[in-house]
PDB file of N, CA and C in Angstrom:
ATOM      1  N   UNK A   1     223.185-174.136  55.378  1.00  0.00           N
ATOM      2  CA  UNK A   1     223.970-174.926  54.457  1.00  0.00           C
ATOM      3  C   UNK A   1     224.510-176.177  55.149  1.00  0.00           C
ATOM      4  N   UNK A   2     224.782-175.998  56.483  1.00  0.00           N
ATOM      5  CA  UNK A   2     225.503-177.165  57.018  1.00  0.00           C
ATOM      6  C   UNK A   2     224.324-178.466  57.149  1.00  0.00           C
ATOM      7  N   UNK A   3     223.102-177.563  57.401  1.00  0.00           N
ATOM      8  CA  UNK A   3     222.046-178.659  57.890  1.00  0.00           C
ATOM      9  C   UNK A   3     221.541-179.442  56.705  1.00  0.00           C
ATOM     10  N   UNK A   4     222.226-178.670  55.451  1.00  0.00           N
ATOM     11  CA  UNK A   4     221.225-179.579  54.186  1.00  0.00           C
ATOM     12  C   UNK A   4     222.464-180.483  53.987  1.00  0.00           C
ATOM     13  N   UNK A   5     224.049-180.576  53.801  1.00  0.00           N
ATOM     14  CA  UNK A   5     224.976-181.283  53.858  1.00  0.00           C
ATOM     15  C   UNK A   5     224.316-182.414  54.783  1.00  0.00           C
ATOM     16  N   UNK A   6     224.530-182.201  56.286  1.00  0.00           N
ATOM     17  CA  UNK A   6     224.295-183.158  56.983  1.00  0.00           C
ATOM     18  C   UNK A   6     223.145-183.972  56.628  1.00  0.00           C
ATOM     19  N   UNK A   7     221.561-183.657  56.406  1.00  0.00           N
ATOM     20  CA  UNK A   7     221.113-184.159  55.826  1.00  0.00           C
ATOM     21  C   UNK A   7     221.383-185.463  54.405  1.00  0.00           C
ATOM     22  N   UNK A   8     222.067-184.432  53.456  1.00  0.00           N
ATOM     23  CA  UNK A   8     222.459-185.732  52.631  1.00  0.00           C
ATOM     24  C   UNK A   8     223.197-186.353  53.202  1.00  0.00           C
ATOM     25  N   UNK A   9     224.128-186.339  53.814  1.00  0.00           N
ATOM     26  CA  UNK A   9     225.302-187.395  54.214  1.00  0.00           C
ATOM     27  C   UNK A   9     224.110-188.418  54.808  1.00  0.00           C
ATOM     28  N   UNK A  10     223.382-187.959  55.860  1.00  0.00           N
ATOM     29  CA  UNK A  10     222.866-189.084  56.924  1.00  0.00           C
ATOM     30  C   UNK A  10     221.361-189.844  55.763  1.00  0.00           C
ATOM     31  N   UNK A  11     221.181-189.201  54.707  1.00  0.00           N
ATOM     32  CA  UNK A  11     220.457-190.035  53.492  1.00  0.00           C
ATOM     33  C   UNK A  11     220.800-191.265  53.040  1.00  0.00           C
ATOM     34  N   UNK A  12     222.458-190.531  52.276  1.00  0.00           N
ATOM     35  CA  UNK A  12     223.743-191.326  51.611  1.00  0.00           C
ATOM     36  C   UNK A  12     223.968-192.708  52.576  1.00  0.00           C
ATOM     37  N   UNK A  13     224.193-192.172  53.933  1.00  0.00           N
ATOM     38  CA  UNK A  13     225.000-193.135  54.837  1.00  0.00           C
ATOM     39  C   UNK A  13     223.448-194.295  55.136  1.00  0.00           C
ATOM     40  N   UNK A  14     222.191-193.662  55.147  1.00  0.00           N
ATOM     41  CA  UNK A  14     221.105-194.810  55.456  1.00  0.00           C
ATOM     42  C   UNK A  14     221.280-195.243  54.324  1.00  0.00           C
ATOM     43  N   UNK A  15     221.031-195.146  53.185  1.00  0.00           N
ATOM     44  CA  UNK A  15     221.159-196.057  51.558  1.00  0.00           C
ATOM     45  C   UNK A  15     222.144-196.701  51.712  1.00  0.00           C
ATOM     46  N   UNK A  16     223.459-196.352  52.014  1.00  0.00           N
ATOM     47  CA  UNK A  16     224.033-197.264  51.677  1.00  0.00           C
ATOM     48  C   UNK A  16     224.838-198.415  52.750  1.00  0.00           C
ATOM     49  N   UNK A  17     224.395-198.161  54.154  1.00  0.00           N
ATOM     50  CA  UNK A  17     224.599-199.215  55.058  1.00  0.00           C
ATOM     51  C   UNK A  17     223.100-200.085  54.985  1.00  0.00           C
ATOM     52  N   UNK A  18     222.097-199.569  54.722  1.00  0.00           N
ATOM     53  CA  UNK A  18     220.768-200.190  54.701  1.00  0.00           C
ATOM     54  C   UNK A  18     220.067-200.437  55.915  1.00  0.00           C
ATOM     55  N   UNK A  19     220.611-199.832  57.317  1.00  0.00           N
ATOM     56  CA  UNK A  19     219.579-200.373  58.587  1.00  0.00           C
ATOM     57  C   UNK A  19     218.575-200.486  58.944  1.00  0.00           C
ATOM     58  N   UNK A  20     218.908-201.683  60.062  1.00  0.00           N
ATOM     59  CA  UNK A  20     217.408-202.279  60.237  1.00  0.00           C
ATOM     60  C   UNK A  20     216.772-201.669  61.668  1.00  0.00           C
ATOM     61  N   UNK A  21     215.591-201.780  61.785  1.00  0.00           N
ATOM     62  CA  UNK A  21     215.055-201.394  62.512  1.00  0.00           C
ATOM     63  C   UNK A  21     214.850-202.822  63.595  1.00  0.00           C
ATOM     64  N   UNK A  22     215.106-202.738  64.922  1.00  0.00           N
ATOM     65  CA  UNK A  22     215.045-203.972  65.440  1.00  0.00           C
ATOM     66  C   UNK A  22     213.331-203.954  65.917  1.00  0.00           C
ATOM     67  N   UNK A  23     212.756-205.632  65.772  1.00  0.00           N
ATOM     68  CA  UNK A  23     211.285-205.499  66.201  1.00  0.00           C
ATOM     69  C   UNK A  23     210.645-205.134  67.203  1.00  0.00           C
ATOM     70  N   UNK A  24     211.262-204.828  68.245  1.00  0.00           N
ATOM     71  CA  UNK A  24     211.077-204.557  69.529  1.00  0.00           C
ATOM     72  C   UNK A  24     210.902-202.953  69.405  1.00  0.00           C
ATOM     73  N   UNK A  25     211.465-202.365  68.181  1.00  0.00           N
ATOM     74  CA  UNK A  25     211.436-200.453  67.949  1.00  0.00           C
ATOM     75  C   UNK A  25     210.489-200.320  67.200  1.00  0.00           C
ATOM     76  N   UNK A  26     210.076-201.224  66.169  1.00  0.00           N
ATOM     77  CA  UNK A  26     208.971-200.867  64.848  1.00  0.00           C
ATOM     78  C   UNK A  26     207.539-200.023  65.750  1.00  0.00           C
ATOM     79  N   UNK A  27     207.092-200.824  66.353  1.00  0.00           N
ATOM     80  CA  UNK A  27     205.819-199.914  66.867  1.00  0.00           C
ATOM     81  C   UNK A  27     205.885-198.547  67.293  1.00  0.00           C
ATOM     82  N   UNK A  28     207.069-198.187  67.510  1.00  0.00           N
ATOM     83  CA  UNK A  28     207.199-196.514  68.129  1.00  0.00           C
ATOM     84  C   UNK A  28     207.933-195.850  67.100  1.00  0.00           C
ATOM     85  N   UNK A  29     208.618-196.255  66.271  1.00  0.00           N
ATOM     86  CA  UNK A  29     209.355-195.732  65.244  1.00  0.00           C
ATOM     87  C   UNK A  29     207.813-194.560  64.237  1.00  0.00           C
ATOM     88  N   UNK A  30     207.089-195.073  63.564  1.00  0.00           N
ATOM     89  CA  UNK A  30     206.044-194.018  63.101  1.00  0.00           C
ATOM     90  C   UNK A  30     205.779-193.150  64.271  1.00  0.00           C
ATOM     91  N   UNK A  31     205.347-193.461  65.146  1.00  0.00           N
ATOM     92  CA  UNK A  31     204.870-192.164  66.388  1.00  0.00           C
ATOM     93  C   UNK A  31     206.241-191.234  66.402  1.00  0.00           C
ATOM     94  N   UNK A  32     207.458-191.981  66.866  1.00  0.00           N
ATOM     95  CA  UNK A  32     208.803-191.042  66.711  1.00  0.00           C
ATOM     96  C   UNK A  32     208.641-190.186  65.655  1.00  0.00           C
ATOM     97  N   UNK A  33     208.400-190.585  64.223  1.00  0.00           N
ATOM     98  CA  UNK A  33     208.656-189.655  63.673  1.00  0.00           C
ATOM     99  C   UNK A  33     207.500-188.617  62.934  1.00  0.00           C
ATOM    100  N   UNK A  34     206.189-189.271  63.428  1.00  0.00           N
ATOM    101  CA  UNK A  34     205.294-188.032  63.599  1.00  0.00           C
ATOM    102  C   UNK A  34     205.806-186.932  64.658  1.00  0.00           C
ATOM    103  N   UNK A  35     206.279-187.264  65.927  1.00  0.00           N
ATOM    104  CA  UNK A  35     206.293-186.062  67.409  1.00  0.00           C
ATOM    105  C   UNK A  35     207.697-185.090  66.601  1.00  0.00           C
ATOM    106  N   UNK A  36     208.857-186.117  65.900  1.00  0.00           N
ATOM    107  CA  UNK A  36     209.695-185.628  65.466  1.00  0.00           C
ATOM    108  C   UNK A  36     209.397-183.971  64.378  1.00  0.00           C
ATOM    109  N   UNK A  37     208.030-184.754  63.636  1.00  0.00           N
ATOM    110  CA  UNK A  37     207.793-183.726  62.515  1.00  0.00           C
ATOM    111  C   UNK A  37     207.177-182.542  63.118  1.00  0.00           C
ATOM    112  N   UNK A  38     206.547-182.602  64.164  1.00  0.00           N
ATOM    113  CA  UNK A  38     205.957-181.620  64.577  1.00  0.00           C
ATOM    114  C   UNK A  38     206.668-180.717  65.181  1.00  0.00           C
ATOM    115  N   UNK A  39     208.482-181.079  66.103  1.00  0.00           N
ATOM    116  CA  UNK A  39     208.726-180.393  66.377  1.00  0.00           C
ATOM    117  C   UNK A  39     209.818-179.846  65.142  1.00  0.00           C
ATOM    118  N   UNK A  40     210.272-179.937  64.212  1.00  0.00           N
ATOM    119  CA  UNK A  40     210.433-179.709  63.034  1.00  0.00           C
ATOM    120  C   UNK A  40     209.762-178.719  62.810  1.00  0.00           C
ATOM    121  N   UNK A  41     208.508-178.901  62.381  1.00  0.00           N
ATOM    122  CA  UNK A  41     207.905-177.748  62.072  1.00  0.00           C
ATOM    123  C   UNK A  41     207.757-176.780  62.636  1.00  0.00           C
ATOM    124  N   UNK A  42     207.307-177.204  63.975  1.00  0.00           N
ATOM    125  CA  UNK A  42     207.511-175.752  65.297  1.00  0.00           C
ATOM    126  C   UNK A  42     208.522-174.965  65.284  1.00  0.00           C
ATOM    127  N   UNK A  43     209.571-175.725  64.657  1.00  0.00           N
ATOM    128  CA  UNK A  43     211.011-174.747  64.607  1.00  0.00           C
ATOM    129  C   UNK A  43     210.617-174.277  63.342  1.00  0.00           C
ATOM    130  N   UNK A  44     210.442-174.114  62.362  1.00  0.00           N
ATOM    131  CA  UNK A  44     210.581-173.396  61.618  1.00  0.00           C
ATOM    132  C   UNK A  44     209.516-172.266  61.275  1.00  0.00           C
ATOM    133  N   UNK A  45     208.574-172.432  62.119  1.00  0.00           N
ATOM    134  CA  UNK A  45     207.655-172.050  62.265  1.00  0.00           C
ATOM    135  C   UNK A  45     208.167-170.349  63.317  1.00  0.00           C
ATOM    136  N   UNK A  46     208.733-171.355  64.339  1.00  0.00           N
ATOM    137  CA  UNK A  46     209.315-170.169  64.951  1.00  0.00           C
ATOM    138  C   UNK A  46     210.940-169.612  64.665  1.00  0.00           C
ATOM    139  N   UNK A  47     210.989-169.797  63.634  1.00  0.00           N
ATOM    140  CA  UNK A  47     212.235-169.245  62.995  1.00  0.00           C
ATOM    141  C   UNK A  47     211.938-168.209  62.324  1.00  0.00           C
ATOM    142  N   UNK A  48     210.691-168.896  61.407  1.00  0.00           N
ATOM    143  CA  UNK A  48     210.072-167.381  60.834  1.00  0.00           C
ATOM    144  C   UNK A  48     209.473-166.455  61.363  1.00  0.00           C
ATOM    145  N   UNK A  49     208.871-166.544  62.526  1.00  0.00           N
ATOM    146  CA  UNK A  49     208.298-165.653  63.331  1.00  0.00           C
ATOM    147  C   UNK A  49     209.516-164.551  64.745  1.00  0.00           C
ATOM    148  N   UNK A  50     210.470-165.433  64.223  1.00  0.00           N
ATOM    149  CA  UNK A  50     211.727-164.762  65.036  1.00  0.00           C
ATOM    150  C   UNK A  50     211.796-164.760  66.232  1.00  0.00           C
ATOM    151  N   UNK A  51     211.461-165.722  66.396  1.00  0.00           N
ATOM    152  CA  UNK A  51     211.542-166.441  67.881  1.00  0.00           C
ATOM    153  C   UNK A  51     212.059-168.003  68.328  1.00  0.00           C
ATOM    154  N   UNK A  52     213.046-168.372  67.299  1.00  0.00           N
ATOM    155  CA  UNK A  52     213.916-169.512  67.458  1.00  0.00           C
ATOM    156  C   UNK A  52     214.856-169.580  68.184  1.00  0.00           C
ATOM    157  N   UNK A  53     214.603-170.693  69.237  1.00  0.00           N
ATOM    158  CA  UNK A  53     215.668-170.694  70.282  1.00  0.00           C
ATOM    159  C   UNK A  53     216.013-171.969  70.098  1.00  0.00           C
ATOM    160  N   UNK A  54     217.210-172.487  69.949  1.00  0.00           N
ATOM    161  CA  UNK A  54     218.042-174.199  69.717  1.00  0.00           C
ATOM    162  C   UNK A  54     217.659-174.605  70.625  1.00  0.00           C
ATOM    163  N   UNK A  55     217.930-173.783  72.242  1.00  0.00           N
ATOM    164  CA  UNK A  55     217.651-174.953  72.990  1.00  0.00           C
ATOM    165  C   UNK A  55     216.434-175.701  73.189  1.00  0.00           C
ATOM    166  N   UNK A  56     215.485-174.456  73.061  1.00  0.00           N
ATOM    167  CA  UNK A  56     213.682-174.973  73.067  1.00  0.00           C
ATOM    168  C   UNK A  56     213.786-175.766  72.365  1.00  0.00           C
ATOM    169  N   UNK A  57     214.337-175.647  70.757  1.00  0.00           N
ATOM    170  CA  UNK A  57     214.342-176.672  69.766  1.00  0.00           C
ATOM    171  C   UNK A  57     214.362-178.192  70.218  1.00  0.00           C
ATOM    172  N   UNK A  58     215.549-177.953  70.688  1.00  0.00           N
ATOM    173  CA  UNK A  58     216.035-179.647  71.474  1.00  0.00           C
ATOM    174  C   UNK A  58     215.458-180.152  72.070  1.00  0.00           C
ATOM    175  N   UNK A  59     214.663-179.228  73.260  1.00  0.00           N
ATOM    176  CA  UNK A  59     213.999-179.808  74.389  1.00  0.00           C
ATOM    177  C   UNK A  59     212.525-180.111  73.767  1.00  0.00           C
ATOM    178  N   UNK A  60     212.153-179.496  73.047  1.00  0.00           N
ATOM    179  CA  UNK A  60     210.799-179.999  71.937  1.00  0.00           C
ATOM    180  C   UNK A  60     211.101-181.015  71.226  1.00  0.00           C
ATOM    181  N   UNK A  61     212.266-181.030  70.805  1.00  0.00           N
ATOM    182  CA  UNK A  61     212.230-182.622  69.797  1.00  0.00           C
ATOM    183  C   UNK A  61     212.711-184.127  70.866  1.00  0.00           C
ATOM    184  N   UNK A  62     213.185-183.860  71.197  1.00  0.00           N
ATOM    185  CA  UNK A  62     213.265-184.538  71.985  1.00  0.00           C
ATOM    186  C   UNK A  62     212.828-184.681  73.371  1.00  0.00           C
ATOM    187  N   UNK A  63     211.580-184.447  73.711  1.00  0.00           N
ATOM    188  CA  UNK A  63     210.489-184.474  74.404  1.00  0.00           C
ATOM    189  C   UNK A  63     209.596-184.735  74.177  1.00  0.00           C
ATOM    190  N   UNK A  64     208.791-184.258  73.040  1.00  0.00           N
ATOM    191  CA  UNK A  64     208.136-184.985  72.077  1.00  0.00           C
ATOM    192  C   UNK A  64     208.158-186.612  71.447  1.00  0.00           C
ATOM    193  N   UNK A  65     209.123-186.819  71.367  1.00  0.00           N
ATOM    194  CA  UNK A  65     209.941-188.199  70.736  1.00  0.00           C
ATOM    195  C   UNK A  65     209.462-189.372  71.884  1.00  0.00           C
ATOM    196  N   UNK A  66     210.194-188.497  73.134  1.00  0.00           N
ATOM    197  CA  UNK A  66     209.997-189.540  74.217  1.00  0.00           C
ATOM    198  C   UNK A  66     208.646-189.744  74.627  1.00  0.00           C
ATOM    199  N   UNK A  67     208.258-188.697  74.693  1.00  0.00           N
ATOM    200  CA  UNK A  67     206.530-188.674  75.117  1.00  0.00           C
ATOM    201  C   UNK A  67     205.655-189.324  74.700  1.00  0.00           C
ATOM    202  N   UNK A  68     205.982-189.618  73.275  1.00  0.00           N
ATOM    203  CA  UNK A  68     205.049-189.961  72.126  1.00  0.00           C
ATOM    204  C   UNK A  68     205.025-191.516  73.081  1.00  0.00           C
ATOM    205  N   UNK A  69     206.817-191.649  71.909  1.00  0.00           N
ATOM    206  CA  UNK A  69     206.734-193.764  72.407  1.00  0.00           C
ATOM    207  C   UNK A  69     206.343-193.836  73.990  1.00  0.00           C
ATOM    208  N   UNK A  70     206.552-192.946  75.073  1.00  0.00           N
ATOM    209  CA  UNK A  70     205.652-193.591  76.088  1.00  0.00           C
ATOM    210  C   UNK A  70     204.384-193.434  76.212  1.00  0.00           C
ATOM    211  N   UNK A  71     203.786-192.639  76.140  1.00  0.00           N
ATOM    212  CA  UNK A  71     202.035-193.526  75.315  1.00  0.00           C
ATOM    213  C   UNK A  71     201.767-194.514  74.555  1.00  0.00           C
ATOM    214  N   UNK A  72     202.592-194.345  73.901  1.00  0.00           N
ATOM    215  CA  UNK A  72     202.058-195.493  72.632  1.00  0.00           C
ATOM    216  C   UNK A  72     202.721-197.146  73.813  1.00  0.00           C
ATOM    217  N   UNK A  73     203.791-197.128  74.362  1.00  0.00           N
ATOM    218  CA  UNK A  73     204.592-198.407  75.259  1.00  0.00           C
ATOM    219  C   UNK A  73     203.376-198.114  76.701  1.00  0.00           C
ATOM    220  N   UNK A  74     202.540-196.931  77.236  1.00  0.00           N
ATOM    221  CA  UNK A  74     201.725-197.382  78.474  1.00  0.00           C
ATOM    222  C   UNK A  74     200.557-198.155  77.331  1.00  0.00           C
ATOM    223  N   UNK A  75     200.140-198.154  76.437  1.00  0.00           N
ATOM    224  CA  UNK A  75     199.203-198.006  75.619  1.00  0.00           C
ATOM    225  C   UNK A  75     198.838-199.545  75.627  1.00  0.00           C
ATOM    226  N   UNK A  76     200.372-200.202  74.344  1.00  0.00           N
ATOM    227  CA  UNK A  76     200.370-201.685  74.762  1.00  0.00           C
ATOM    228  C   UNK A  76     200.337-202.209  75.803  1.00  0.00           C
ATOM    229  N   UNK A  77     200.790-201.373  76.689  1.00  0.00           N
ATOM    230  CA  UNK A  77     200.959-202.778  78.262  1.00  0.00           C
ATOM    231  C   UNK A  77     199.499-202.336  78.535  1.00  0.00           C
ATOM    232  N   UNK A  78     198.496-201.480  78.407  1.00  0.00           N
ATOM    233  CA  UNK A  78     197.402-201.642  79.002  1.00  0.00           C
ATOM    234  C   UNK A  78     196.207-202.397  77.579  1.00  0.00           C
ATOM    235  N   UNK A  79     197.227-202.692  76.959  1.00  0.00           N
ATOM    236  CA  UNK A  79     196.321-203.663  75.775  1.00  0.00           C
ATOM    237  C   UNK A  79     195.312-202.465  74.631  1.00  0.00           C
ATOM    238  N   UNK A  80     195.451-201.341  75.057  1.00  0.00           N
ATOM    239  CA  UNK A  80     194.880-200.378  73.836  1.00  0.00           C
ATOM    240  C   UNK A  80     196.007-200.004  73.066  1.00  0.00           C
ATOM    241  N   UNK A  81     196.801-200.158  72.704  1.00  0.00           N
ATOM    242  CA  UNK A  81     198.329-199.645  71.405  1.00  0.00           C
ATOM    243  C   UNK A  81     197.632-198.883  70.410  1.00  0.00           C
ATOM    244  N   UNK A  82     196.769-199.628  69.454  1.00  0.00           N
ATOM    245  CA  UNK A  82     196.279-198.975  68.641  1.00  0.00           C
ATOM    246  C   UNK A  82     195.293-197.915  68.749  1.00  0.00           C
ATOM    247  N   UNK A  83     194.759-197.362  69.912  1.00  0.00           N
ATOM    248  CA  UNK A  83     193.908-196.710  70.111  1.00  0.00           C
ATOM    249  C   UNK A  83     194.523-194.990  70.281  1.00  0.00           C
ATOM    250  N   UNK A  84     195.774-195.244  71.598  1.00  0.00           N
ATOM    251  CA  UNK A  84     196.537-194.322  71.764  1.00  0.00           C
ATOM    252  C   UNK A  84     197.086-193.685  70.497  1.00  0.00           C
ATOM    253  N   UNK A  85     197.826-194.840  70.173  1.00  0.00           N
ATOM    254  CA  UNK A  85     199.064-194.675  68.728  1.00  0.00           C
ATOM    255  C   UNK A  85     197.634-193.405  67.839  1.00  0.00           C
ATOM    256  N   UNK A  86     196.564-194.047  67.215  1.00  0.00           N
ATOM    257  CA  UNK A  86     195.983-193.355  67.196  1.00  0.00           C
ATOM    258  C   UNK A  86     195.762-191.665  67.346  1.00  0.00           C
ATOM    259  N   UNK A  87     195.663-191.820  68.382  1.00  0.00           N
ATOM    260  CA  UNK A  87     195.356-190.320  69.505  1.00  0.00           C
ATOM    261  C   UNK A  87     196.654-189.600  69.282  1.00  0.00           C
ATOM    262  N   UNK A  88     198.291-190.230  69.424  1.00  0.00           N
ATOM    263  CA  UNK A  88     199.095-189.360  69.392  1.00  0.00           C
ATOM    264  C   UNK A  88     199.271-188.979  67.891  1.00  0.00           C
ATOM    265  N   UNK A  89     198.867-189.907  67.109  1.00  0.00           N
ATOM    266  CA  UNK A  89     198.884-189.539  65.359  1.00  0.00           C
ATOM    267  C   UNK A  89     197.849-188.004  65.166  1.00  0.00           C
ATOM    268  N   UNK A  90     196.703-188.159  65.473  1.00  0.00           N
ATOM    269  CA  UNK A  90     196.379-186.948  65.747  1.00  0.00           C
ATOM    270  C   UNK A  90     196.161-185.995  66.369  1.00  0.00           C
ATOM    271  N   UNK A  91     196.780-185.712  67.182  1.00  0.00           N
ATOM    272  CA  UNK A  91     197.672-184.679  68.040  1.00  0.00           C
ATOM    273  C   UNK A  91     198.400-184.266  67.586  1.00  0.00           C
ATOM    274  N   UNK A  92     199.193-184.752  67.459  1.00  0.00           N
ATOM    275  CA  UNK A  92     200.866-184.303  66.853  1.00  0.00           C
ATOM    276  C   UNK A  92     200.339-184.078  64.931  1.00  0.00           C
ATOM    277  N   UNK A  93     199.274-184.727  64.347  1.00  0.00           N
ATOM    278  CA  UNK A  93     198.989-184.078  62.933  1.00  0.00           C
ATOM    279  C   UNK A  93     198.317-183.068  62.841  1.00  0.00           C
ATOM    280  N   UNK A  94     197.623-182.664  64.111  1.00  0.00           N
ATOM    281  CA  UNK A  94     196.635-181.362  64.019  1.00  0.00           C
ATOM    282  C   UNK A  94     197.814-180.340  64.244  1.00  0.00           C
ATOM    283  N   UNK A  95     198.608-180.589  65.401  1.00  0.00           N
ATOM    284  CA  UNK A  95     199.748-179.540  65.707  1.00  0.00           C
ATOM    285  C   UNK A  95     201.052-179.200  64.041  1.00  0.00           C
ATOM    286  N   UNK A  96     201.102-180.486  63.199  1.00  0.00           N
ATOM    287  CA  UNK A  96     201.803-179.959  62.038  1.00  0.00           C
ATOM    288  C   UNK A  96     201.020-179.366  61.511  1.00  0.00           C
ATOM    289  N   UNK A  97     199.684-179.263  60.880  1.00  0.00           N
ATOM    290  CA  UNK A  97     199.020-178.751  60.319  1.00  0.00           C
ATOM    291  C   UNK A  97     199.043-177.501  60.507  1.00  0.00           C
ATOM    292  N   UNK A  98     198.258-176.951  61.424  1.00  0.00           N
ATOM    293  CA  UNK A  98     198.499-175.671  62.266  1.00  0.00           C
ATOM    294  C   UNK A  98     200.038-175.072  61.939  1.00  0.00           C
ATOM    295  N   UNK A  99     200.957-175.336  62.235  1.00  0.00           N
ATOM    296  CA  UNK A  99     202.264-175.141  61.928  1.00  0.00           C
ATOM    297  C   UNK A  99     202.408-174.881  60.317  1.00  0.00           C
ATOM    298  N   UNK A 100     201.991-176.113  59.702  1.00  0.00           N
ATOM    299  CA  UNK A 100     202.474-175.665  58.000  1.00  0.00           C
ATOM    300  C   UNK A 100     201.080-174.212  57.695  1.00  0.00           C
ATOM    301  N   UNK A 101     200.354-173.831  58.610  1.00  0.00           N
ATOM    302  CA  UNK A 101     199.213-172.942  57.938  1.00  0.00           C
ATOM    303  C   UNK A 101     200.214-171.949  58.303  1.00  0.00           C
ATOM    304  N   UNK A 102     200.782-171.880  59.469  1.00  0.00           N
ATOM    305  CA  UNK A 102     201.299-170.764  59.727  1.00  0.00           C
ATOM    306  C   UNK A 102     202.887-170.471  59.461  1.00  0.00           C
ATOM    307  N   UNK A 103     203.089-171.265  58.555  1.00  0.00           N
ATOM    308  CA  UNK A 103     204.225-171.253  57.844  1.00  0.00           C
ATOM    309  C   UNK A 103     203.577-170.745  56.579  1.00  0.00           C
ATOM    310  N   UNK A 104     202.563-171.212  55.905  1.00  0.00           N
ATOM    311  CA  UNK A 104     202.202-171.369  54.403  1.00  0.00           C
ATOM    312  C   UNK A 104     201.975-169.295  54.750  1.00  0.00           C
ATOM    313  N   UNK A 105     201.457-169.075  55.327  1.00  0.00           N
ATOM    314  CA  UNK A 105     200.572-167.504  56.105  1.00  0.00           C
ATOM    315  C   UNK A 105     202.042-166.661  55.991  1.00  0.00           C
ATOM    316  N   UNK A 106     203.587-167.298  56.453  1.00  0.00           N
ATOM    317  CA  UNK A 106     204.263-166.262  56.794  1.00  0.00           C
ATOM    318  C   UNK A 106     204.928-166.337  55.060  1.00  0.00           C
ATOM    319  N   UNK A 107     204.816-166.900  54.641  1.00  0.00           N
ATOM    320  CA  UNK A 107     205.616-167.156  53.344  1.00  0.00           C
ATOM    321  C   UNK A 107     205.068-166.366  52.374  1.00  0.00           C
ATOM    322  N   UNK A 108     203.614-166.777  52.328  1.00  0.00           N
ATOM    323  CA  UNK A 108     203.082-166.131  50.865  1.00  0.00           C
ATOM    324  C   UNK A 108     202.237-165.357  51.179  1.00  0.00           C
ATOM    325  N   UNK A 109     201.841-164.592  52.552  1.00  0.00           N
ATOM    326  CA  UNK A 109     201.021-163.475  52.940  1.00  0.00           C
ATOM    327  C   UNK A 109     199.552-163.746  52.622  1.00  0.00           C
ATOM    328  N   UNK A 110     199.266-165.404  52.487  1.00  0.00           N
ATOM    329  CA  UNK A 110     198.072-165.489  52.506  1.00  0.00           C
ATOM    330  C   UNK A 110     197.385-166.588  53.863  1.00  0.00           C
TER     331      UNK A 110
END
């Protein structure tokens, strides 16, 4: 309950301050929040399987996050950005996938 509150508030509070993303963040901001979704899902993934630990949680989302934008930041300085960015898009989409099967598997027993 607390996490769906917080959620709206931090909805409410982006609508209605409106922030910007500075240009120097836009290129890592999508990768952020692909690595973000995946570890999202991993948690709930292992919530249902009863093996959720916060701290793993943390150290997955935010490890992930960082990991991502530094591939995608060695990526540009070695002049491939889009190639990597790429590569971590599907990585991190094969790993949600996998995750929502085995979410979709614990839910509806199929």
């Amino acid at each position: 309950m607390i996490a769906l509150f917080a959620l709206a508030v931090g909805v409410l509070l982006g609508l209605w301050l409106d922030p910007t993303v500075p240009e120097w963040a836009q290129p890592y901001l999508p990768i952020a929040v692909v690595a973000a979704l995946d570890a999202l899902f991993g948690g709930i993934r292992a919530r249902l399987d009863g093996k959720f630990d916060a701290k793993v949680f943390v150290v997955s989302f935010v490890s992930n996050v960082v990991i991502a934008a530094l591939i995608v930041w060695l990526g540009d300085e070695l002049g491939v950005g889009a190639q990597l960015s790429t590569a971590v898009v599907v990585v991190f989409g094969i790993r949600i996938f996998g995750n929502a099967a085995a979410i979709r598997r614990h839910l509806f027993k199929a």
